[in-house]
N, C-alpha and C. Protein backbone atom coordinates (compact mmCIF):
# COMPACT_ATOMS: atom_id res chain seq x y z
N UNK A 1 78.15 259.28 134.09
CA UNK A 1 78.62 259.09 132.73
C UNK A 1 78.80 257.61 132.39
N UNK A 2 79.12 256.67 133.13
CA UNK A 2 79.08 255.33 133.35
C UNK A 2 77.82 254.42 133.13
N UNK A 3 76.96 254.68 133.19
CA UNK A 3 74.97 254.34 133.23
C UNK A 3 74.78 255.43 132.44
N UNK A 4 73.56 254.72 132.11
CA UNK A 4 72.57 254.82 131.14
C UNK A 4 72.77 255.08 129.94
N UNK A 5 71.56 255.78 128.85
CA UNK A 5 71.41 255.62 127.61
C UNK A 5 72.71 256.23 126.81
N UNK A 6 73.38 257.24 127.56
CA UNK A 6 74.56 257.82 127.14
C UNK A 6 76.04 257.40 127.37
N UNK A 7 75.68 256.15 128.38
CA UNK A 7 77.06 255.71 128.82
C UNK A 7 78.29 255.52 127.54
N UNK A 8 79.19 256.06 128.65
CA UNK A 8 80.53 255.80 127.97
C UNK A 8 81.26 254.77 128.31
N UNK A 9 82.14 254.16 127.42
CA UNK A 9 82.89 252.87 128.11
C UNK A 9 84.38 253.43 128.75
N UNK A 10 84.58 252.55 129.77
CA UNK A 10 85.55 252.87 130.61
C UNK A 10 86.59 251.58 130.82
N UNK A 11 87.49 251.76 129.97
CA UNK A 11 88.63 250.29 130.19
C UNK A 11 90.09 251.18 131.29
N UNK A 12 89.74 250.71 132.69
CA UNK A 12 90.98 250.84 133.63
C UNK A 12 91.62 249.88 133.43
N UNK A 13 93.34 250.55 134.03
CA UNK A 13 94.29 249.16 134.18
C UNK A 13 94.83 250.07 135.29
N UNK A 14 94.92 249.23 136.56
CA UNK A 14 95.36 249.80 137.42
C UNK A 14 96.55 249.40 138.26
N UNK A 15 98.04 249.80 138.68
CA UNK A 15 98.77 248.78 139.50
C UNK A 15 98.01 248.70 140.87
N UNK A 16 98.81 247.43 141.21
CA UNK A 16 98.22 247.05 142.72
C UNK A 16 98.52 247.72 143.72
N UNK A 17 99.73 248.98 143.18
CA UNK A 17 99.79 249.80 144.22
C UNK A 17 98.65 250.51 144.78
N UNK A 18 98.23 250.93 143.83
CA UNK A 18 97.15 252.31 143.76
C UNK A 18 96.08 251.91 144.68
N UNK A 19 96.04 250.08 144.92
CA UNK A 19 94.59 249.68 145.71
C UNK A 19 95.33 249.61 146.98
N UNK A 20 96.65 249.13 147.12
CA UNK A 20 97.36 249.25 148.73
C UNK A 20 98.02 250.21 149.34
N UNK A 21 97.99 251.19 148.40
CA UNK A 21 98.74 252.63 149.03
C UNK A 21 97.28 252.77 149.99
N UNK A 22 97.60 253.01 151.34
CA UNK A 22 96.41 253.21 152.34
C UNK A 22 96.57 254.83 152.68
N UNK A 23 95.32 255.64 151.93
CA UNK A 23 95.08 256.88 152.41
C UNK A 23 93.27 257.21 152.30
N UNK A 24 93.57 257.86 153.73
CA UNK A 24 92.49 258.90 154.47
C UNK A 24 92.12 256.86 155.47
N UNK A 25 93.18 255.99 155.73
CA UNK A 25 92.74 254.92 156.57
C UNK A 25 91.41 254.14 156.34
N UNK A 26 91.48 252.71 156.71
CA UNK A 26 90.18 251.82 156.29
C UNK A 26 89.07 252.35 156.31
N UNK A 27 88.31 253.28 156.78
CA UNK A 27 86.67 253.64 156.34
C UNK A 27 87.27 253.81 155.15
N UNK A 28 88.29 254.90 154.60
CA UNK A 28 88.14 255.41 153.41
C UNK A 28 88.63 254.06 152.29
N UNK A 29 89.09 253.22 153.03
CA UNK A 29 89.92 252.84 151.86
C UNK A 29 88.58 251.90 151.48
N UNK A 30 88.13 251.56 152.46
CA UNK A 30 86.87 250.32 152.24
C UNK A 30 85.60 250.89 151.51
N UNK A 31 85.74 252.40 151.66
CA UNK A 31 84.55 253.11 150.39
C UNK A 31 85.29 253.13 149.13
N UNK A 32 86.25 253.42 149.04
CA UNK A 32 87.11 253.36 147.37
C UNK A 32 87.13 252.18 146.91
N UNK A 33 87.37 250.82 148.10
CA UNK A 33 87.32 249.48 147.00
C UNK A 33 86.32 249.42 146.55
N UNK A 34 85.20 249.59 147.41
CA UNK A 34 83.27 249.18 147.61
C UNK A 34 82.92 250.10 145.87
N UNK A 35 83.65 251.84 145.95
CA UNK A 35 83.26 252.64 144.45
C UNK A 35 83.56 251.57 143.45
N UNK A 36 85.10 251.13 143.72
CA UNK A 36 85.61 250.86 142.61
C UNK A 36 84.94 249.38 141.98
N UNK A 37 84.33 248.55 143.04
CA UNK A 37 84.02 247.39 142.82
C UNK A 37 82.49 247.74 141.83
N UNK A 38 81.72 248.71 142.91
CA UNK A 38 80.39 248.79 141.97
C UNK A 38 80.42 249.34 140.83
N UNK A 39 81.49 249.89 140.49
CA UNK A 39 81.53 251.15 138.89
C UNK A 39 82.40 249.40 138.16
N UNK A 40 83.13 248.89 138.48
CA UNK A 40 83.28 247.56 137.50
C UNK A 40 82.16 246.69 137.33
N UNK A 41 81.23 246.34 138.22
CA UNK A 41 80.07 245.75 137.74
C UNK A 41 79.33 246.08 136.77
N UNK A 42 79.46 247.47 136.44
CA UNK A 42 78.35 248.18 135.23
C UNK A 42 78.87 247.51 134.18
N UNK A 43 78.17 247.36 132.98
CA UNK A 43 78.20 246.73 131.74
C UNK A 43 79.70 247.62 130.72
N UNK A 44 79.34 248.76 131.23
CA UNK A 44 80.15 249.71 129.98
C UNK A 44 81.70 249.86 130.71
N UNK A 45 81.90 249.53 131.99
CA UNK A 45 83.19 249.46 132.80
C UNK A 45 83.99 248.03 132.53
N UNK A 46 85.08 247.94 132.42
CA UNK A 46 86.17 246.94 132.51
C UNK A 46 87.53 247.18 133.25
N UNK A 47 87.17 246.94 134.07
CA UNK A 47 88.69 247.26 135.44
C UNK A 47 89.48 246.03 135.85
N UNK A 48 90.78 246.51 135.74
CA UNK A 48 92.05 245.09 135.44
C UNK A 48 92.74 245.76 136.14
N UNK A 49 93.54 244.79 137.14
CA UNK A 49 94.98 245.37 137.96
C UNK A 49 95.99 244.24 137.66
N UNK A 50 97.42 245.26 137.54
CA UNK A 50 98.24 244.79 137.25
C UNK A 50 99.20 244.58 138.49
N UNK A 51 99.05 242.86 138.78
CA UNK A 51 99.89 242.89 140.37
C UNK A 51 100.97 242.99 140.36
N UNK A 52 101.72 243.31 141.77
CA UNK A 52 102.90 243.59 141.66
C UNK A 52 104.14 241.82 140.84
N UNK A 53 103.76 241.09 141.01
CA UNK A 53 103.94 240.37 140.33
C UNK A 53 104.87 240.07 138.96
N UNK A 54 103.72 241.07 138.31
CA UNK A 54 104.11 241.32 137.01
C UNK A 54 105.03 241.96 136.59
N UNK A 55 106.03 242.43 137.60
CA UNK A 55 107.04 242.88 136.94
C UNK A 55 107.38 244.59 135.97
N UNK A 56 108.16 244.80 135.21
CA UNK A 56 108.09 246.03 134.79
C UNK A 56 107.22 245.57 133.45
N UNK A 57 106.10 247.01 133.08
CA UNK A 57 105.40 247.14 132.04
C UNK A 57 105.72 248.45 131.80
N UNK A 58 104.57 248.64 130.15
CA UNK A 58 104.69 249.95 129.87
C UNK A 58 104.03 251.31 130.99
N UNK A 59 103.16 250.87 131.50
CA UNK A 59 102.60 251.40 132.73
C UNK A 59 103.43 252.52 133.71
N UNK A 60 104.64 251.91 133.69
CA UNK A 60 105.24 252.77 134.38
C UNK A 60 106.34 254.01 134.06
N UNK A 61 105.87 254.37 132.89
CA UNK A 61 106.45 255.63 132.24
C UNK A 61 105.43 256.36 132.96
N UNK A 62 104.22 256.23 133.05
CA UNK A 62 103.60 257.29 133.85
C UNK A 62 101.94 257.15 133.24
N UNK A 63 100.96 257.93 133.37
CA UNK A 63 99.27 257.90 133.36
C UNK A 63 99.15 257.87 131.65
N UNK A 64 98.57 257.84 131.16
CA UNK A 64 98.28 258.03 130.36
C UNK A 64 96.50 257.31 129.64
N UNK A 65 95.45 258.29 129.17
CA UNK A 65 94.46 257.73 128.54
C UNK A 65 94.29 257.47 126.93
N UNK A 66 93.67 256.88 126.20
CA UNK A 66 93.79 256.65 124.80
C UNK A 66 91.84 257.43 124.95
N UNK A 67 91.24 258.72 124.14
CA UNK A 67 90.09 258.99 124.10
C UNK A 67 89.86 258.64 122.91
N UNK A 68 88.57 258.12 122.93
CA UNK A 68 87.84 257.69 121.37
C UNK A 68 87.00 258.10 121.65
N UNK A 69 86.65 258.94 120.30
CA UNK A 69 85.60 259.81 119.64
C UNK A 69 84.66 259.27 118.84
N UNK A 70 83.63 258.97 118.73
CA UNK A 70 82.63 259.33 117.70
C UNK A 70 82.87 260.09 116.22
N UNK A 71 83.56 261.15 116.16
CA UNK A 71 82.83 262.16 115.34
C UNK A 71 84.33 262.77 115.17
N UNK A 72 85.66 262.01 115.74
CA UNK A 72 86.76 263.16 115.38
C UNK A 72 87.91 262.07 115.38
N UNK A 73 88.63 262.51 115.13
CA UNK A 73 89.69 261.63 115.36
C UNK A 73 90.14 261.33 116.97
N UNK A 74 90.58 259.89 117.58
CA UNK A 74 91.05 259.53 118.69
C UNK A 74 92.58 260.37 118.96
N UNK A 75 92.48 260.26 120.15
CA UNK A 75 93.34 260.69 120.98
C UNK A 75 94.21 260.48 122.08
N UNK A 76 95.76 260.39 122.62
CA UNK A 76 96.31 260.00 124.13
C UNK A 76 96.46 261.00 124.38
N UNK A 77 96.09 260.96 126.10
CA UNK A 77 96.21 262.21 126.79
C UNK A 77 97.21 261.41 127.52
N UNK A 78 98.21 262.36 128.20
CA UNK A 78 99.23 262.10 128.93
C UNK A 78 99.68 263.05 129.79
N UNK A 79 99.57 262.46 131.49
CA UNK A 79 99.84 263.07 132.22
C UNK A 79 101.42 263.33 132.20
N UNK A 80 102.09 264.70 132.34
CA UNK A 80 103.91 264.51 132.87
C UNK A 80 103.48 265.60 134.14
N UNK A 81 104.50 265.68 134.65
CA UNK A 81 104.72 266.88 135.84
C UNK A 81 105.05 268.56 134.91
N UNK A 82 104.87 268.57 133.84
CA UNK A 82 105.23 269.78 133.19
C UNK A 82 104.37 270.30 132.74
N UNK A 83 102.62 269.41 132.92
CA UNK A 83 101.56 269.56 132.15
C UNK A 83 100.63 268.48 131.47
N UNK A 84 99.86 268.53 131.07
CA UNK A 84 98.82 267.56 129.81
C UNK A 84 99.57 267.63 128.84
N UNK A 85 99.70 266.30 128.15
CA UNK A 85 99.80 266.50 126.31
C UNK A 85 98.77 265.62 125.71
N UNK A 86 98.46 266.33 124.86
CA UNK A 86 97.37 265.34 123.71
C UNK A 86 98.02 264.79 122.50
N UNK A 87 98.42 263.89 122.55
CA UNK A 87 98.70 263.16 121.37
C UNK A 87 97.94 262.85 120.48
N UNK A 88 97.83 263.11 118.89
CA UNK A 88 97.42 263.23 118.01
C UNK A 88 97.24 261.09 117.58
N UNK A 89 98.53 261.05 117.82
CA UNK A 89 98.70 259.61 116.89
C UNK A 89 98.37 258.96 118.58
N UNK A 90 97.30 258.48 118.79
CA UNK A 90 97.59 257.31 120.07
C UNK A 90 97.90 255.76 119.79
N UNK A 91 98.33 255.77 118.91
CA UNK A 91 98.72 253.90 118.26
C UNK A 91 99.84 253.76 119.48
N UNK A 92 100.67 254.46 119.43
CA UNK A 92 101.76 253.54 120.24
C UNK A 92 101.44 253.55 121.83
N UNK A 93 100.05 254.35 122.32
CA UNK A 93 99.76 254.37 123.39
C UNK A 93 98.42 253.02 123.64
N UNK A 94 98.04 252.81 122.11
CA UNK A 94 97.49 251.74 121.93
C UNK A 94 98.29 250.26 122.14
N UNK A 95 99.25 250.59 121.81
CA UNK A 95 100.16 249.34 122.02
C UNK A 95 100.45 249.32 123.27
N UNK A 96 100.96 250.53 123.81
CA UNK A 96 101.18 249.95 125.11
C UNK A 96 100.60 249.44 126.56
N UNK A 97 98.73 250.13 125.84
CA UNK A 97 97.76 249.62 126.58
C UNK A 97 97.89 247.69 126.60
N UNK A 98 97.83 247.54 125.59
CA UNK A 98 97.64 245.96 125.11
C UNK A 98 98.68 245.34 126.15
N UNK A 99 100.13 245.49 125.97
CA UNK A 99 100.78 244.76 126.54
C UNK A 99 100.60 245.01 128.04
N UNK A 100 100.06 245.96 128.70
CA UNK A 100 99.76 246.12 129.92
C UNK A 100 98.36 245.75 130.49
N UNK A 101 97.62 244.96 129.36
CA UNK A 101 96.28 244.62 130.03
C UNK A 101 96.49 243.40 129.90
N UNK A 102 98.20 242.94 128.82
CA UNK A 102 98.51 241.42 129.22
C UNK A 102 99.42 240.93 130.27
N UNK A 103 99.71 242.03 130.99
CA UNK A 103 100.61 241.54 132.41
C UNK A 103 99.60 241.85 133.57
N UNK A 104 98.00 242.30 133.28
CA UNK A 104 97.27 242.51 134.42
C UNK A 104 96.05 241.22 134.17
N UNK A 105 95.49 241.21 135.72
CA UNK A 105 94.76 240.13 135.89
C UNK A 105 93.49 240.37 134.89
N UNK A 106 92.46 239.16 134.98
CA UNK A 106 91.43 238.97 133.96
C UNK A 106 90.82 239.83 134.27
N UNK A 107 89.69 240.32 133.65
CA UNK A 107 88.53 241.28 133.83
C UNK A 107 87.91 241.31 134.79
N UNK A 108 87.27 241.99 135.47
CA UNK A 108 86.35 241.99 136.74
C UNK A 108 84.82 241.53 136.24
N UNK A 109 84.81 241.49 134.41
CA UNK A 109 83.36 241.54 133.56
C UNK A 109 83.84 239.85 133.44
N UNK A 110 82.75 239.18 133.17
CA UNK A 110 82.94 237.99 132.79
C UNK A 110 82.45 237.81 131.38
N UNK A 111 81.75 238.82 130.46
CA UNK A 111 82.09 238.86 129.40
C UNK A 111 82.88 239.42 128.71
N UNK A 112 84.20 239.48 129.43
CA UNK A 112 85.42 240.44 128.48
C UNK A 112 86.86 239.16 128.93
């Protein structure tokens, strides 16, 4: 879904936990950086981590995606432990993307 004529764009923000929490041990972890490195090289990918560094962001209320549509109105999906919710209005999940892609490092794209 990442390549080719149909690709979709993919903006991650990830904490630095998620790359140093060590599971299934180094083969595995050294194939997940190696995925994660080649799926940011693609044109339509933009992957940003937010180091520990940075302190508290909006990030850590918990997962959440902002989907944009074509043909319908956009959407936040949000993970809780009680279930999915789809949020109708994703502006304030828009906002809180922003301020969390400004406490994470530069792009892995060098045109972004």
């Amino acid at each position: 879904m990442l390549a080719g004529e149909a690709a979709v764009e993919l903006c991650a923000v990830l904490g630095e936990g998620a790359l140093r929490t060590v599971v299934g041990g180094p083969q595995t972890m050294r194939a997940q950086l190696r995925h994660l490195l080649d799926r940011a090289a693609l044109p339509t990918v933009e992957l940003r981590v937010v180091p520990f560094a940075a302190g508290a962001h909006p990030g850590f209320a918990g997962s959440f995606a902002i989907l944009r549509f074509r043909d319908c109105r956009d959407l936040a999906h949000v993970v809780t432990r009680a279930g999915d919710i789809y949020a109708e209005d994703p502006e304030p999940f828009a906002q809180a993307l922003r301020r969390i892609k400004r406490a994470a490092l530069s792009s892995t794209s060098p045109s972004r």
